[in-house]
C-alpha atoms as a PDB file:
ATOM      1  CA  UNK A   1     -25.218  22.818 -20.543  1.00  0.00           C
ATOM      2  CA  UNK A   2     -25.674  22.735 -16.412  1.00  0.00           C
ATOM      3  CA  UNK A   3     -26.027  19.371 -16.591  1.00  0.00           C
ATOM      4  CA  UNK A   4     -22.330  18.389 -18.372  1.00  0.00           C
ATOM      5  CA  UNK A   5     -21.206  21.061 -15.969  1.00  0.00           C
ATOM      6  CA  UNK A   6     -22.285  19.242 -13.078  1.00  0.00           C
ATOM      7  CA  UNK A   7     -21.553  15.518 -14.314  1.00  0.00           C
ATOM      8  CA  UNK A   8     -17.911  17.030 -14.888  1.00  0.00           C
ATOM      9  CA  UNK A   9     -17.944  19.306 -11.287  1.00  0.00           C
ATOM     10  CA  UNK A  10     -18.593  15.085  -9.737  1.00  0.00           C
ATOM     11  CA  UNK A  11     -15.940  13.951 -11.420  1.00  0.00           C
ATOM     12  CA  UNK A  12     -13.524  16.440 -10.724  1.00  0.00           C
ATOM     13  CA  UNK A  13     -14.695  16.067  -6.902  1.00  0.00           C
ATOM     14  CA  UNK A  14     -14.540  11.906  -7.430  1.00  0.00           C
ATOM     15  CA  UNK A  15     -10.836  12.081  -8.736  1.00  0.00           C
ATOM     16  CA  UNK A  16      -9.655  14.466  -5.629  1.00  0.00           C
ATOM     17  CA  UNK A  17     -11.632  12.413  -3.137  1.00  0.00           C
ATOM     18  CA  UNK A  18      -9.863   9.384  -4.637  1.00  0.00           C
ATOM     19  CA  UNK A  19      -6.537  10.664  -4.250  1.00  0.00           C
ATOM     20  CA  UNK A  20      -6.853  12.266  -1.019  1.00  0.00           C
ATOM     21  CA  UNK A  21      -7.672   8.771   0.029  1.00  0.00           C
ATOM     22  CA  UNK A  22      -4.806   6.975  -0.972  1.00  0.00           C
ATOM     23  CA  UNK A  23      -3.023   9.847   0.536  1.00  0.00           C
ATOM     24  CA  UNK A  24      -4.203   8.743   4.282  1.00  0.00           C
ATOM     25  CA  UNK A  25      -3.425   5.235   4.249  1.00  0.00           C
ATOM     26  CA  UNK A  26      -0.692   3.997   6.368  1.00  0.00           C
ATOM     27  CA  UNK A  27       0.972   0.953   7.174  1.00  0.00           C
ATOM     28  CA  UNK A  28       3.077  -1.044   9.311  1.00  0.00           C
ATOM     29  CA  UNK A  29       5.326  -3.599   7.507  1.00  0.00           C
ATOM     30  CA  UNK A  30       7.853  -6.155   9.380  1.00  0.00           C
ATOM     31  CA  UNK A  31      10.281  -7.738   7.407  1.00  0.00           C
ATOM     32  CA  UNK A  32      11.806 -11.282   8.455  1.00  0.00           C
ATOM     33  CA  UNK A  33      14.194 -13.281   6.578  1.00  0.00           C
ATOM     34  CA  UNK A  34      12.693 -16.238   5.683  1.00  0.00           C
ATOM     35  CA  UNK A  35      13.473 -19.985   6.616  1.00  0.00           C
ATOM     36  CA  UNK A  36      15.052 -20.780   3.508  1.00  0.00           C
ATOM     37  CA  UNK A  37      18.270 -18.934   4.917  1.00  0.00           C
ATOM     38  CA  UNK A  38      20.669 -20.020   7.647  1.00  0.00           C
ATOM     39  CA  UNK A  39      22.598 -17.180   9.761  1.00  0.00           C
ATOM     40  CA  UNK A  40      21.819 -14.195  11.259  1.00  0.00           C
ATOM     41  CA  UNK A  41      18.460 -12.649  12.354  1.00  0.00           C
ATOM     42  CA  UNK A  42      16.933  -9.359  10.673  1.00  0.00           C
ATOM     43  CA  UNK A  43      14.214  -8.170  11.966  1.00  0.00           C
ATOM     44  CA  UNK A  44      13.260  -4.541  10.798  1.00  0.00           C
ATOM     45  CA  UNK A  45       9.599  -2.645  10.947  1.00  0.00           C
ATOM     46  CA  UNK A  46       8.456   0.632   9.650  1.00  0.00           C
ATOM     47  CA  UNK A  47       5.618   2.568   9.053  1.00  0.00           C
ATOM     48  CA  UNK A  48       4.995   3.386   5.383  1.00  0.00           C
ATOM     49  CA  UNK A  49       2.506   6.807   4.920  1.00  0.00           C
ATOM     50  CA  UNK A  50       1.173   7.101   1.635  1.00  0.00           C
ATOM     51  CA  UNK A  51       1.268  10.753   1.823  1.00  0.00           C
ATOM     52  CA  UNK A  52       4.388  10.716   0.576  1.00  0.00           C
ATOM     53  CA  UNK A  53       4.427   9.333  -2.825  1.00  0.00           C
ATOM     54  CA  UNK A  54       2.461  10.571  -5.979  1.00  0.00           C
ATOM     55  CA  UNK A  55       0.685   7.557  -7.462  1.00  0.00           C
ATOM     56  CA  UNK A  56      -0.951   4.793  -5.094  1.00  0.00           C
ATOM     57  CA  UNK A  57       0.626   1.900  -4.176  1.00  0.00           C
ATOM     58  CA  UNK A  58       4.310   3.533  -5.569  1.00  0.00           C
ATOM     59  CA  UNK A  59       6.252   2.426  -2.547  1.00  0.00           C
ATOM     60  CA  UNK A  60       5.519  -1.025  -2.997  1.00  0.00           C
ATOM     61  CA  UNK A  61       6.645  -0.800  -6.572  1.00  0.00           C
ATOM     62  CA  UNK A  62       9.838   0.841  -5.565  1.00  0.00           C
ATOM     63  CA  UNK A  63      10.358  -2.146  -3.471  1.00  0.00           C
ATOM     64  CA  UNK A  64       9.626  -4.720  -6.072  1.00  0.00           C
ATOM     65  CA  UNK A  65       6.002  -6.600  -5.051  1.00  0.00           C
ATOM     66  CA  UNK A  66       4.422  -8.010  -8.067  1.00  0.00           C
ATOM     67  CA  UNK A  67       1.273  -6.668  -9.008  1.00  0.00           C
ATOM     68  CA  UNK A  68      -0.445  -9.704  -7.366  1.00  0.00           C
ATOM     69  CA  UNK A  69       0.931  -8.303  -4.322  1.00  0.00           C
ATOM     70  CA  UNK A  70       0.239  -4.961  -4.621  1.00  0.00           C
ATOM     71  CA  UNK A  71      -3.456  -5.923  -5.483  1.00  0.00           C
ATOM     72  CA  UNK A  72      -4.115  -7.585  -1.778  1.00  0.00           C
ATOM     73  CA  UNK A  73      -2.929  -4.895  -0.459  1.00  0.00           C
ATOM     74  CA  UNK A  74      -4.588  -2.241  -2.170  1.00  0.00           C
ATOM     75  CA  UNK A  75      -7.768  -3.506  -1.441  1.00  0.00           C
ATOM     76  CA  UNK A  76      -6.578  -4.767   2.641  1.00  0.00           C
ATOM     77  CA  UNK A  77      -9.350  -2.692   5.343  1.00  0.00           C
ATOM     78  CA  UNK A  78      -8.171  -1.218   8.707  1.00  0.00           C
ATOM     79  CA  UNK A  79      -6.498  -3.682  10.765  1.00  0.00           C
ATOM     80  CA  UNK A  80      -6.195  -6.443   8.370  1.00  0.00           C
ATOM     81  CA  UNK A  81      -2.911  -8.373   8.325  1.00  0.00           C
ATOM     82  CA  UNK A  82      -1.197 -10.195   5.319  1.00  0.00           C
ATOM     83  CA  UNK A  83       1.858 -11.439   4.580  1.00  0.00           C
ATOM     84  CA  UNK A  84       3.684 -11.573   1.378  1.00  0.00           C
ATOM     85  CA  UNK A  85       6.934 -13.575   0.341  1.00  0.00           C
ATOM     86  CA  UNK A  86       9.617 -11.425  -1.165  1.00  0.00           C
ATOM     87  CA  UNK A  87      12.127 -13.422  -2.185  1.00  0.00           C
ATOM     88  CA  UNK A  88      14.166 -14.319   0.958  1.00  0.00           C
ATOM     89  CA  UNK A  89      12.178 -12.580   3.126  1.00  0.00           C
ATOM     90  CA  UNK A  90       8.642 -12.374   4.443  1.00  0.00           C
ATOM     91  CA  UNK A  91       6.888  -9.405   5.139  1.00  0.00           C
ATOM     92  CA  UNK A  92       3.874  -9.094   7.192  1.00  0.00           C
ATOM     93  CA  UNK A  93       1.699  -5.518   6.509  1.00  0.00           C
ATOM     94  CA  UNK A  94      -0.691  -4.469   8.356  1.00  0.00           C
ATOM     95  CA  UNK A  95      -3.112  -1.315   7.107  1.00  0.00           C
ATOM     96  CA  UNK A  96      -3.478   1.125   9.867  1.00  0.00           C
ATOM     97  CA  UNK A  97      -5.165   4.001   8.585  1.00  0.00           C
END
């Protein structure tokens, strides 16, 4: 009986640890339009915080990635840079934390 205690206690401690994690990451995404358009020039950059959504990975499905997408940058370490094509535009991310 201790022992199905304890393999549930790790689990419980597993799932927290998990989301706490998700909760601390934190990017920095610049958004370009792309070459395919002629005119003016937008160029806009934020910092997106995890902390404030429920499930991982939710603002970039608010934005519309494809799950392609949102699988590079799940798995992107500190200071790694990638750039993803979203329709007209092109947005580079880079994970900060």
């Amino acid at each position: 009986m201790l022992r199905l205690f304890t393999i549930a206690w790790r689990k419980l401690i597993q799932a927290f640890q998990e989301a706490q994690e998700f909760q601390q990451r934190v990017w920095i995404v610049s958004i370009q339009k792309g070459a395919k358009q002629q005119g003016g020039v937008l160029h806009d950059t934020y910092v997106v915080n995890e902390d404030g959504f429920d499930i991982p990975m939710q603002w970039m499905n608010n934005k519309g990635y494809s799950a392609d997408s949102i699988k590079k940058v799940d798995k992107m370490s500190r200071s790694q840079v990638i750039t993803i094509i979203l329709g007209n535009y092109q947005h580079s991310l880079m994970r900060v934390k």
